[in-house]
Protein backbone atom coordinates (compact mmCIF):
# COMPACT_ATOMS: atom_id res chain seq x y z
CA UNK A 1 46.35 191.77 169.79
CA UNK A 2 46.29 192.98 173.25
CA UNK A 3 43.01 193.45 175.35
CA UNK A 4 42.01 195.61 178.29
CA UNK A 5 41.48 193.77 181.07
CA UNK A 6 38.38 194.18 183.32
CA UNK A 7 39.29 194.83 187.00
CA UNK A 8 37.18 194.43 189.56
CA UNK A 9 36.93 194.46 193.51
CA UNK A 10 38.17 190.67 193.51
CA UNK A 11 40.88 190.51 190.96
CA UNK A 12 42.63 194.05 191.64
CA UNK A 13 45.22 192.68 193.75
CA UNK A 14 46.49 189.86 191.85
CA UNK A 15 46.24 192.11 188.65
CA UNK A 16 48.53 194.72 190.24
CA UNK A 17 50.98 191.79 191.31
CA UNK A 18 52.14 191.35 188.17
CA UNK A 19 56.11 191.69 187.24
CA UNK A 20 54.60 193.62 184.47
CA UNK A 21 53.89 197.12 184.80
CA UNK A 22 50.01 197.73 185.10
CA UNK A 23 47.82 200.65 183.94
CA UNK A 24 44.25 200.70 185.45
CA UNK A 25 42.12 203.26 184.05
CA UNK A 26 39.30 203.95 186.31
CA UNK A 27 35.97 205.17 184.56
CA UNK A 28 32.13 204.27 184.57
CA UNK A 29 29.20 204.12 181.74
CA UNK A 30 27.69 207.65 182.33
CA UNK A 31 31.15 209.46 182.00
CA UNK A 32 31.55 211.06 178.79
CA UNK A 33 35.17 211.97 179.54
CA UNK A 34 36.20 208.23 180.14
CA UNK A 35 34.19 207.60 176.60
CA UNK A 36 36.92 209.59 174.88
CA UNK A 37 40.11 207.82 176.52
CA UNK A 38 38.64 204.78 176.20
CA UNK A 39 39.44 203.71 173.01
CA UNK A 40 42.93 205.20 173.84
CA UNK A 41 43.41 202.64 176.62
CA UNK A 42 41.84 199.74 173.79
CA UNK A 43 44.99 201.28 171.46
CA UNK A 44 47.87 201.22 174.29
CA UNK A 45 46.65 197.36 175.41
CA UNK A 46 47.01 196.45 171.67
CA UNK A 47 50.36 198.06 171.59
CA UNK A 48 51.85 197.02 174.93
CA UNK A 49 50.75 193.41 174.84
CA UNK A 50 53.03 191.40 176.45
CA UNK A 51 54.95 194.55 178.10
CA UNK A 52 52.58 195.57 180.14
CA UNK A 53 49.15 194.81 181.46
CA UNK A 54 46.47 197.40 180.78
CA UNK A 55 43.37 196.82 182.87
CA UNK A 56 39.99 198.59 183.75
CA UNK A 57 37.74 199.56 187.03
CA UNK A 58 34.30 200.55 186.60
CA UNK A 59 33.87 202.33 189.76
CA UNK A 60 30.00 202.06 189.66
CA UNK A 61 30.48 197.63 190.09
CA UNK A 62 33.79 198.12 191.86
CA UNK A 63 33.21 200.58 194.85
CA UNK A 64 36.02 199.00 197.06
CA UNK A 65 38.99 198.92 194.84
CA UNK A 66 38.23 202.57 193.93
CA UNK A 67 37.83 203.60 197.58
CA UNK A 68 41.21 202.11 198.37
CA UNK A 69 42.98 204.46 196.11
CA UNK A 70 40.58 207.37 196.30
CA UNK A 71 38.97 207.89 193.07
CA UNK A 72 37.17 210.95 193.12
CA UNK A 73 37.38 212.47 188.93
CA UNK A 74 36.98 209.82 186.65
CA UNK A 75 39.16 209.15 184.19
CA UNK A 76 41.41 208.81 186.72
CA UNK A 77 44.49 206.30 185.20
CA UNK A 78 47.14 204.99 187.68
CA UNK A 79 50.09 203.00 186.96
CA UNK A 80 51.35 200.26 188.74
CA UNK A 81 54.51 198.20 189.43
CA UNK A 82 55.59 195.63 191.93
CA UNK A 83 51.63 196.41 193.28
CA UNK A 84 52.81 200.21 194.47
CA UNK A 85 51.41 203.26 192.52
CA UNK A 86 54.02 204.85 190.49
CA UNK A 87 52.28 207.12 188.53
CA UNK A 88 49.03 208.99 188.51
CA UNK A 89 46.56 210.71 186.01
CA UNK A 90 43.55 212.44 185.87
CA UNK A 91 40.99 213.12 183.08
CA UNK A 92 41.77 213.01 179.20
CA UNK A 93 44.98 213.61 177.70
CA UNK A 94 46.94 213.04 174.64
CA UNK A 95 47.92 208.87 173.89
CA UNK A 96 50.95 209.97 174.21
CA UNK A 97 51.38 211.08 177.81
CA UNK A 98 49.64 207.77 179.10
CA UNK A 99 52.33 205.81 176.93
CA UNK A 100 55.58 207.78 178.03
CA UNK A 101 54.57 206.66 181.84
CA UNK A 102 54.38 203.25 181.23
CA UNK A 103 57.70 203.35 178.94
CA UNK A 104 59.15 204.96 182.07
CA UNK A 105 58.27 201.58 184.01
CA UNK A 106 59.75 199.55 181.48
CA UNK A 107 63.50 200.06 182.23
């Protein structure tokens, strides 16, 4: 079974390396918003275990990485591959939106 990974200022980089593609889903404690998708994200790492990596930022500990990409709303959900941003999303929405973008990265 699958885990979300936690992301933080010093492991973003290598995590977005990976040959796998990479969802980070950016969010913090006091956010009740992020409370609802997160046990989405929990489902998709289960599912996608070995297909893709599913990681996340809590921008309150991690002010640099979510600088870089300037996170503003939280959820905010990116998708990586090859380390670029490929695909972008912000606040709730259905399981199944989050999952068709990272099926697109796994042609």
């Amino acid at each position: 079974m699958g885990k979300t990974l936690e992301i933080t200022d010093n492991n973003f980089e290598e995590v977005i390396s990976s040959e796998l593609p990479v969802l980070v889903d950016f969010w913090a404690e006091w956010c009740g918003p992020c409370k609802m998708i997160g046990p989405i994200v929990e489902e998709i790492a289960g599912e996608y275990d070995g297909k893709a990596v599913i990681g996340k930022v809590d921008v309150d500990n991690n002010p640099m990485v979510s600088a870089k990409f300037g996170i503003r709303s939280i959820p905010t959900l990116l998708v990586f591959k090859n380390g670029e941003i490929v695909d972008k999303q912000i606040g709730v929405v259905p399981k199944s939106v989050l999952t068709q973008k990272l099926d697109a990265q796994l042609v």
